[in-house]
PDB file of N, CA and C in Angstrom:
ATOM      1  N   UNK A   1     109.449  67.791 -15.951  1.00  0.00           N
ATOM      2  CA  UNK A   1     110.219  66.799 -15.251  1.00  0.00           C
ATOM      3  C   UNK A   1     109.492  66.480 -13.942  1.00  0.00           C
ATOM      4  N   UNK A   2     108.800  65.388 -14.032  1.00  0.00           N
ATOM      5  CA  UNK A   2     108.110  64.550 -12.871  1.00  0.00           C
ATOM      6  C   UNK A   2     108.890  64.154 -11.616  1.00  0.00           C
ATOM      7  N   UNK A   3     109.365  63.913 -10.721  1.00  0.00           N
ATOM      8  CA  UNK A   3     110.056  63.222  -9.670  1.00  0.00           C
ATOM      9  C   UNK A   3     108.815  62.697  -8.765  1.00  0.00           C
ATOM     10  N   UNK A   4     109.115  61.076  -8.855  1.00  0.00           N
ATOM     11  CA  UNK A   4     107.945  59.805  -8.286  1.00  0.00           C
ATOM     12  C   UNK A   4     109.208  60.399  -6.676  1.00  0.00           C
ATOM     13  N   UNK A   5     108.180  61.135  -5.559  1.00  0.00           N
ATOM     14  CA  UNK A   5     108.912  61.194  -4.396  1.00  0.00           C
ATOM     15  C   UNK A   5     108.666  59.781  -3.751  1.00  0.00           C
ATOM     16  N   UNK A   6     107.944  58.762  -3.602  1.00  0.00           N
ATOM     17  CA  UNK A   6     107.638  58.008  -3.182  1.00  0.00           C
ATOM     18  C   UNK A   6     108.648  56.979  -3.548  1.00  0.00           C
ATOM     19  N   UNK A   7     108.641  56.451  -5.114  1.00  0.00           N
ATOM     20  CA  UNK A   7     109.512  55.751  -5.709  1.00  0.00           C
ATOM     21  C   UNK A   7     111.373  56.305  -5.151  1.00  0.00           C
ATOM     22  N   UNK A   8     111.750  57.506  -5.110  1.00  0.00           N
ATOM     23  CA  UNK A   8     112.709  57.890  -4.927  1.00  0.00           C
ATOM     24  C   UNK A   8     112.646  57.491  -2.940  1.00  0.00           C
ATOM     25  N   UNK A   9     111.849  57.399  -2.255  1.00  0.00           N
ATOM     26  CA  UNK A   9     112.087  57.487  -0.971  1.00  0.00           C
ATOM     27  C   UNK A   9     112.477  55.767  -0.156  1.00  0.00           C
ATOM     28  N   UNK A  10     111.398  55.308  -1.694  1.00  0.00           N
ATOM     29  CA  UNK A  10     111.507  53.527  -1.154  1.00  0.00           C
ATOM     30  C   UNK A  10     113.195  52.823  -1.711  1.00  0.00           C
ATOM     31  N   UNK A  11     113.997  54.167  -2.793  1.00  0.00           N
ATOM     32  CA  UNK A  11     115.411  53.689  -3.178  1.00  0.00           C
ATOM     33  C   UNK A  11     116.251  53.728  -2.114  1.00  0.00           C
ATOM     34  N   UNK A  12     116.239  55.294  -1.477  1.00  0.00           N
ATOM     35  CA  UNK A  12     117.061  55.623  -0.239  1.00  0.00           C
ATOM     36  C   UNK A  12     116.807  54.621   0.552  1.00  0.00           C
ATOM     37  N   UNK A  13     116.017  54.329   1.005  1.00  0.00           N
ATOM     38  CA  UNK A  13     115.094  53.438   2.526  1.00  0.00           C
ATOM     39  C   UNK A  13     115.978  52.301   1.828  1.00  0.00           C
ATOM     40  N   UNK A  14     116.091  51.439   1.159  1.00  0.00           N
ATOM     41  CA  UNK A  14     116.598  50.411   0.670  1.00  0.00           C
ATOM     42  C   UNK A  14     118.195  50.310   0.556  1.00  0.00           C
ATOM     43  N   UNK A  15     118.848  51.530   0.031  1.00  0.00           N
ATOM     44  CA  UNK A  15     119.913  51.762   0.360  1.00  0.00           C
ATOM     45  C   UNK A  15     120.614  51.895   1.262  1.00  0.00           C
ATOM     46  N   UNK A  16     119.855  53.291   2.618  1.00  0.00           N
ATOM     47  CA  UNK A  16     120.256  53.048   3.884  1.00  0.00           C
ATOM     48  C   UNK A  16     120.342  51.834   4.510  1.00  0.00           C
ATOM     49  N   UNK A  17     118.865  50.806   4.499  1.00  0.00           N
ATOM     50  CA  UNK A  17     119.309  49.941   5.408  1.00  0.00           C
ATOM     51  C   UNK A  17     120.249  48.764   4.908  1.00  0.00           C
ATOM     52  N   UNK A  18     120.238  48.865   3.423  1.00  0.00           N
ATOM     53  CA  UNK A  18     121.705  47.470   2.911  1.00  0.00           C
ATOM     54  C   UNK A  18     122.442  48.228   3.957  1.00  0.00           C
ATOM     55  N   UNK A  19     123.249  49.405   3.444  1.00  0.00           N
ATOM     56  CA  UNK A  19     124.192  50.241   4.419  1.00  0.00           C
ATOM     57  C   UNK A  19     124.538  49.757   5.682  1.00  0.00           C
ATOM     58  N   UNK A  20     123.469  50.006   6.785  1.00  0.00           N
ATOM     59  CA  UNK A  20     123.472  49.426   7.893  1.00  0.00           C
ATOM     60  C   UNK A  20     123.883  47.821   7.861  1.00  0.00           C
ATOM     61  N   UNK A  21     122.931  47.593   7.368  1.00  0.00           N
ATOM     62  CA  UNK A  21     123.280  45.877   7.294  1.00  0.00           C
ATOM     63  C   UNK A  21     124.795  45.471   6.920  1.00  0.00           C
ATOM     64  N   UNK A  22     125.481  46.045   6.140  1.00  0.00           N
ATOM     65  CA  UNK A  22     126.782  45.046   5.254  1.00  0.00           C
ATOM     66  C   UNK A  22     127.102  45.581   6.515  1.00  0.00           C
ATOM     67  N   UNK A  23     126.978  46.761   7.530  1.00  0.00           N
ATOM     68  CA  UNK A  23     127.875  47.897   8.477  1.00  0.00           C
ATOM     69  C   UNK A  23     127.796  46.889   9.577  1.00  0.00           C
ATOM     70  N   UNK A  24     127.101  46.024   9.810  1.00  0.00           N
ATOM     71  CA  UNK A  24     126.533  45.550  11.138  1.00  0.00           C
ATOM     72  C   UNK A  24     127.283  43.962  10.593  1.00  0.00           C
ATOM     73  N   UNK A  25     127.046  43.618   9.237  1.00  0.00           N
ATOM     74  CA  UNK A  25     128.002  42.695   9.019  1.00  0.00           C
ATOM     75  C   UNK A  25     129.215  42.444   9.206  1.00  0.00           C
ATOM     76  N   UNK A  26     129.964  43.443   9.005  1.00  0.00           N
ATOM     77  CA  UNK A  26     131.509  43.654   9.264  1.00  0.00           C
ATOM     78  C   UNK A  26     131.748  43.607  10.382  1.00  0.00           C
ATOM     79  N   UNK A  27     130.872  44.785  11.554  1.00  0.00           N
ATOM     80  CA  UNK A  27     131.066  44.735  12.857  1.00  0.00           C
ATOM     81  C   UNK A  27     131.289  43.559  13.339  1.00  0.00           C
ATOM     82  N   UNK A  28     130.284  42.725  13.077  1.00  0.00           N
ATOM     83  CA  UNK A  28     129.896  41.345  14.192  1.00  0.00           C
ATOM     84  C   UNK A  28     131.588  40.297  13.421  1.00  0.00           C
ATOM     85  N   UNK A  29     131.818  40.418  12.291  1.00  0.00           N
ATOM     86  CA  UNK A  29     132.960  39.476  12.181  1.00  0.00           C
ATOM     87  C   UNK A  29     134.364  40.123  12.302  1.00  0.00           C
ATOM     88  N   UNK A  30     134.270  41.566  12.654  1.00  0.00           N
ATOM     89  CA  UNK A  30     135.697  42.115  13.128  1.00  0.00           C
ATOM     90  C   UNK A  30     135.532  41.621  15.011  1.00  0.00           C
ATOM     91  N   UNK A  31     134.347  41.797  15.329  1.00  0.00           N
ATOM     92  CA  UNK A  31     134.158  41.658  16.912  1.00  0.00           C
ATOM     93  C   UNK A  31     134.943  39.859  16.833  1.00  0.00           C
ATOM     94  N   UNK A  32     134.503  38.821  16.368  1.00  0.00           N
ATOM     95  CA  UNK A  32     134.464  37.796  16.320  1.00  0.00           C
ATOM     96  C   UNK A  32     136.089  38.061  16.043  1.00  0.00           C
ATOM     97  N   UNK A  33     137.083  38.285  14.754  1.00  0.00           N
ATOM     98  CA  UNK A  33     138.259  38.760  14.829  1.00  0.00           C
ATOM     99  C   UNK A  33     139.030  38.947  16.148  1.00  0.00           C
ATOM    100  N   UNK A  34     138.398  39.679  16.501  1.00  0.00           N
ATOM    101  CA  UNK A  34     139.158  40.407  18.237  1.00  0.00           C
ATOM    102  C   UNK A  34     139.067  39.394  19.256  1.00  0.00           C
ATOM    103  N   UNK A  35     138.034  38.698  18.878  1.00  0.00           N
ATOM    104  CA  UNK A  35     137.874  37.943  20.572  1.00  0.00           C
ATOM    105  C   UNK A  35     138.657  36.960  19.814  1.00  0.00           C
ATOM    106  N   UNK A  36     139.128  36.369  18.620  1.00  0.00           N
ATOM    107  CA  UNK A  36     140.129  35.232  18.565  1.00  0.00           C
ATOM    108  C   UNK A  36     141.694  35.637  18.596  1.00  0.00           C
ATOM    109  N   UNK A  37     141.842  36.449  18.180  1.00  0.00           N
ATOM    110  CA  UNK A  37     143.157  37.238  18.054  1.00  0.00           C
ATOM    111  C   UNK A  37     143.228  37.437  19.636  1.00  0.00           C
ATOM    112  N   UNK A  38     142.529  37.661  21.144  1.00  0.00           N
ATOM    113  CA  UNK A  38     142.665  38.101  22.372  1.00  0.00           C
ATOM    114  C   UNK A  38     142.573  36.481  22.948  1.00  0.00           C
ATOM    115  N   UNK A  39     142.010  35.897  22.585  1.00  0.00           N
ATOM    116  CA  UNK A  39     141.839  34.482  23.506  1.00  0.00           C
ATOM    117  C   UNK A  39     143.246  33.881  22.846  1.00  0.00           C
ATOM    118  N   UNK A  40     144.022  34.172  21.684  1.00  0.00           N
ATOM    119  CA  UNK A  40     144.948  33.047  21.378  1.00  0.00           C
ATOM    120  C   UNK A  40     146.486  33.910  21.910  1.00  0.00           C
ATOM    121  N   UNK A  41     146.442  35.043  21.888  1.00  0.00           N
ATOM    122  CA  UNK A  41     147.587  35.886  22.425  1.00  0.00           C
ATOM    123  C   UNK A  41     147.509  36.324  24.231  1.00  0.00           C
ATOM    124  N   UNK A  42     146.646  36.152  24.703  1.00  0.00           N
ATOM    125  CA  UNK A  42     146.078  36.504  26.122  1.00  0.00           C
ATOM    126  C   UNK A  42     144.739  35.288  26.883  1.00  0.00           C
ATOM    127  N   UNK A  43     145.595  33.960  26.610  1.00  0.00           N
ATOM    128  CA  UNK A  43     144.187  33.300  27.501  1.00  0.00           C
ATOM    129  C   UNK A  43     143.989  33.652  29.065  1.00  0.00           C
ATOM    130  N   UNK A  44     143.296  33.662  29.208  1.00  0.00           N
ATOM    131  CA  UNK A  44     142.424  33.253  30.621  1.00  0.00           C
ATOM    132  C   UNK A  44     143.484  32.699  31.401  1.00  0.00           C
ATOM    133  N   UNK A  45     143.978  32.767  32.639  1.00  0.00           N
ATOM    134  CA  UNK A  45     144.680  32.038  33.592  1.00  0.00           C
ATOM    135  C   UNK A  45     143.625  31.100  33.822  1.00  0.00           C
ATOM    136  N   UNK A  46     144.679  30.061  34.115  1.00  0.00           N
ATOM    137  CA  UNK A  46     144.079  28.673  34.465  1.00  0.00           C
ATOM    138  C   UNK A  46     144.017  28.687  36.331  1.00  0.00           C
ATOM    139  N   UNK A  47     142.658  28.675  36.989  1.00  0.00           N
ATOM    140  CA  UNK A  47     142.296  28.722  38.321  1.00  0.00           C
ATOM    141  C   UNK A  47     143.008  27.487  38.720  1.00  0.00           C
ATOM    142  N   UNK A  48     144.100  27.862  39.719  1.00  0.00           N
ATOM    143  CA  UNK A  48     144.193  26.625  40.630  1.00  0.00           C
ATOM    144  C   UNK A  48     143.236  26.067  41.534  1.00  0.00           C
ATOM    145  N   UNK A  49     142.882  24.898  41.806  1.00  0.00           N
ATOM    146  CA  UNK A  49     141.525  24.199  42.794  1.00  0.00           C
ATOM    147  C   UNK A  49     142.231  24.929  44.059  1.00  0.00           C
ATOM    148  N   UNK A  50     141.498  25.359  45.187  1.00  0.00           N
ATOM    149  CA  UNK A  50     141.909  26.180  46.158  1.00  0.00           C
ATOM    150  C   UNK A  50     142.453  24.522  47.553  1.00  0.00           C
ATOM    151  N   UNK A  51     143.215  24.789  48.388  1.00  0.00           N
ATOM    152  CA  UNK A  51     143.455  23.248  48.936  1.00  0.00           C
ATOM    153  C   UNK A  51     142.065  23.370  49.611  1.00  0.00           C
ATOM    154  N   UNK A  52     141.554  22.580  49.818  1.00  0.00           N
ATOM    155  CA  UNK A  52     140.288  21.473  50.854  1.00  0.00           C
ATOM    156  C   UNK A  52     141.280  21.546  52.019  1.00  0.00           C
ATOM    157  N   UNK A  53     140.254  21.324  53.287  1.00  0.00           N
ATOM    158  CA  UNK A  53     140.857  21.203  54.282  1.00  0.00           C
ATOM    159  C   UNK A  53     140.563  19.728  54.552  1.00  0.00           C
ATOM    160  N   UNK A  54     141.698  19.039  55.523  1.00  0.00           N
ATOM    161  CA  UNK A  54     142.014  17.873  55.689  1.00  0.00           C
ATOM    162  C   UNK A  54     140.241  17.107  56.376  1.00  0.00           C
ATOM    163  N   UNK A  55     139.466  17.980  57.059  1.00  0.00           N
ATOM    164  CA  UNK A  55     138.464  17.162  58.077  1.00  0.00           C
ATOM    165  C   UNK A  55     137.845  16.846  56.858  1.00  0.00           C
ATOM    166  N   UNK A  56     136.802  15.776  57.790  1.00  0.00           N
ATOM    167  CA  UNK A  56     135.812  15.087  56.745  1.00  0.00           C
ATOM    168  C   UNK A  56     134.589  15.759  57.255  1.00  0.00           C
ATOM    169  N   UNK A  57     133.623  15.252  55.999  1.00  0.00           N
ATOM    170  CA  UNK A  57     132.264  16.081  56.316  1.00  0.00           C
ATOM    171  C   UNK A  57     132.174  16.077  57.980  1.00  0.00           C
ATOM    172  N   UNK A  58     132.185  14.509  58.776  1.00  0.00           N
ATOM    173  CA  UNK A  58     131.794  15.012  60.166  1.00  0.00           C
ATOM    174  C   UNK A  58     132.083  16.133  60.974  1.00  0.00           C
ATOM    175  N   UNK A  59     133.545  16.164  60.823  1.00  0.00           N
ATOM    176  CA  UNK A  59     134.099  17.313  61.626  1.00  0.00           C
ATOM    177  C   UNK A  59     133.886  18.221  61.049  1.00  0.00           C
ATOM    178  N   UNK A  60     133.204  18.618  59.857  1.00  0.00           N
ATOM    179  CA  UNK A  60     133.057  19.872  59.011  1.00  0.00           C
ATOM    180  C   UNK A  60     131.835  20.155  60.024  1.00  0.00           C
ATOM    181  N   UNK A  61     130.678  19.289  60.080  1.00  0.00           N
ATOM    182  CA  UNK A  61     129.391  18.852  60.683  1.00  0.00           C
ATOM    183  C   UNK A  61     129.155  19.664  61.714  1.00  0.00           C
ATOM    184  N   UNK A  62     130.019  19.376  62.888  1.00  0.00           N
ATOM    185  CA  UNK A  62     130.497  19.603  64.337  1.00  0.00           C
ATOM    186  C   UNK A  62     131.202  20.987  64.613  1.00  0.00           C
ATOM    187  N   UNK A  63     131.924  21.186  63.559  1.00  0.00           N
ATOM    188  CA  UNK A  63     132.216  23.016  63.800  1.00  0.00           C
ATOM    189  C   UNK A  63     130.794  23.716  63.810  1.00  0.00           C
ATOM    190  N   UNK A  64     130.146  23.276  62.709  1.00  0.00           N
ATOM    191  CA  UNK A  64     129.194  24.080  62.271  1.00  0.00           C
ATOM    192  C   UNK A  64     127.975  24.030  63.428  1.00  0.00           C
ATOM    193  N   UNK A  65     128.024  22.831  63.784  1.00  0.00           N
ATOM    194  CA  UNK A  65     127.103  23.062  65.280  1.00  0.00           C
ATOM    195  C   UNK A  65     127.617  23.493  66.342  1.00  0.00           C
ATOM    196  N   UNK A  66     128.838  23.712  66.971  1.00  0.00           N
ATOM    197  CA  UNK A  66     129.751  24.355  67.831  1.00  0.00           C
ATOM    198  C   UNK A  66     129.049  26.016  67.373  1.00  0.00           C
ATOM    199  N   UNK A  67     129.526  25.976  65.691  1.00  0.00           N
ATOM    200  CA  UNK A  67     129.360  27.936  66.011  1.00  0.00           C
ATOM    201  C   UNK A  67     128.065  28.230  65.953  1.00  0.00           C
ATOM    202  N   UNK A  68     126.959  27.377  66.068  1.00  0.00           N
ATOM    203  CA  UNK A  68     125.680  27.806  65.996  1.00  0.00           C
ATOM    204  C   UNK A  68     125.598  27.716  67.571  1.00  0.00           C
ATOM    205  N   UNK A  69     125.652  26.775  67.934  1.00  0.00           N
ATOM    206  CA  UNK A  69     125.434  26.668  69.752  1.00  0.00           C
ATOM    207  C   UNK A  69     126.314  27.791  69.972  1.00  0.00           C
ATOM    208  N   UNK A  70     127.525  28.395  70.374  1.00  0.00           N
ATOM    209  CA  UNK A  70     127.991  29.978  70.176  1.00  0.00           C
ATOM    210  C   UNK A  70     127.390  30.773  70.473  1.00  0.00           C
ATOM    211  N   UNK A  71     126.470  30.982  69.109  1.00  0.00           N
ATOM    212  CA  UNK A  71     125.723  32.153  68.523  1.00  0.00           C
ATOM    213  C   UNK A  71     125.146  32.356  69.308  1.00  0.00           C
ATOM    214  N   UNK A  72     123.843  30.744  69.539  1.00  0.00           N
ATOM    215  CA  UNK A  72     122.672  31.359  70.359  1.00  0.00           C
ATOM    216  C   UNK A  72     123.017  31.761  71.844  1.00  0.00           C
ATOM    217  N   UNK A  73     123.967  31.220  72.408  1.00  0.00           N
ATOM    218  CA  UNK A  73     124.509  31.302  73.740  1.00  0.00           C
ATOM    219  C   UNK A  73     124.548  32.632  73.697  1.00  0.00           C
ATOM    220  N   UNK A  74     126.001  33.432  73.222  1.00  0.00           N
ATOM    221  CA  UNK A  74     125.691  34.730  72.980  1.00  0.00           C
ATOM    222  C   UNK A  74     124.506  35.961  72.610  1.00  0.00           C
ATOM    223  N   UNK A  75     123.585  35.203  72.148  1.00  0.00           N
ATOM    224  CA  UNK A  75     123.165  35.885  71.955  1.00  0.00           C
ATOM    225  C   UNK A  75     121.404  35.911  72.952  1.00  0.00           C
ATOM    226  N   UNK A  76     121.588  35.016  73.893  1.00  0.00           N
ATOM    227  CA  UNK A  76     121.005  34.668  74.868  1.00  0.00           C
ATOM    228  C   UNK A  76     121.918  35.663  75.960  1.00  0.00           C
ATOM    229  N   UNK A  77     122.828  35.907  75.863  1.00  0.00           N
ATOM    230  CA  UNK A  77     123.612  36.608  77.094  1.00  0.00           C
ATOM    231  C   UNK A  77     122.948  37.717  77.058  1.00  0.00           C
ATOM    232  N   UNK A  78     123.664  38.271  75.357  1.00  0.00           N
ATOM    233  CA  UNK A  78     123.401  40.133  75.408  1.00  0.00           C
ATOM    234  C   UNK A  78     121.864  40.340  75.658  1.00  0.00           C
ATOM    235  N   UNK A  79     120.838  39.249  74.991  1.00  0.00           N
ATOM    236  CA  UNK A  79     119.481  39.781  75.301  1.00  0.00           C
ATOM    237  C   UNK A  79     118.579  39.941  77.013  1.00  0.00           C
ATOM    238  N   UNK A  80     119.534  39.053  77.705  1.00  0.00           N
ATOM    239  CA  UNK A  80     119.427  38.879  79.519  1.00  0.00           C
ATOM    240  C   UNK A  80     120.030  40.171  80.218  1.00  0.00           C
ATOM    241  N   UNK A  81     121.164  40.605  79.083  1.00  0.00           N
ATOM    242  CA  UNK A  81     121.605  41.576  79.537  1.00  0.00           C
ATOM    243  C   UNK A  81     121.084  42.948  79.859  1.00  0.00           C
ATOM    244  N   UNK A  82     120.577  42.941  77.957  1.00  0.00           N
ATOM    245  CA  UNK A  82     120.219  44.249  77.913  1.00  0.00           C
ATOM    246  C   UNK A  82     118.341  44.374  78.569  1.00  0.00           C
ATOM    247  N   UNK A  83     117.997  42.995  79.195  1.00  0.00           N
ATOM    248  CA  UNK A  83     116.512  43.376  79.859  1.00  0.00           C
ATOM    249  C   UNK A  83     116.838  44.084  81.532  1.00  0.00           C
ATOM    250  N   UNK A  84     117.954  43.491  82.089  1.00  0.00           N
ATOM    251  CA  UNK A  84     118.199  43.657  83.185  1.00  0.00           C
ATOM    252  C   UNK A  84     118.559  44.989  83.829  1.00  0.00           C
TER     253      UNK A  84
END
């Protein structure tokens, strides 16, 4: 009684990976399952737009150069300060 180990190793090898494969098949369409069964029983809250504030770009403009002129002021103080 001969046994082809080679022939017998290329059956397993062929078997295991169908195995894997139908295994990896199922996975990916039970995953696909879950995420429809979770999006149709549990959607996503819907984001309210947050309010805008009433100024227009200019005055948006003009803060923003106010707190930069600020900054450097301050920070013209502490550095006079801390040489002195």
């Amino acid at each position: 009684m001969e046994i082809d180990l080679v022939g017998e190793s290329i059956k397993f090898m062929i078997l295991g990976m169908t195995v894997v494969f139908v295994f990896l098949m199922i996975l990916v369409q039970f995953m696909k399952l879950q995420a429809y069964i979770i999006g149709k029983y549990f959607p996503d809250p819907v984001a309210t737009p947050a309010p805008t504030s009433p100024k227009g770009p200019a005055e948006d403009e003009q803060a923003r150069v106010a707190a930069i002129i600020a900054a450097v002021t301050e920070f013209r103080k502490s550095k006079s300060n801390s040489k002195g």
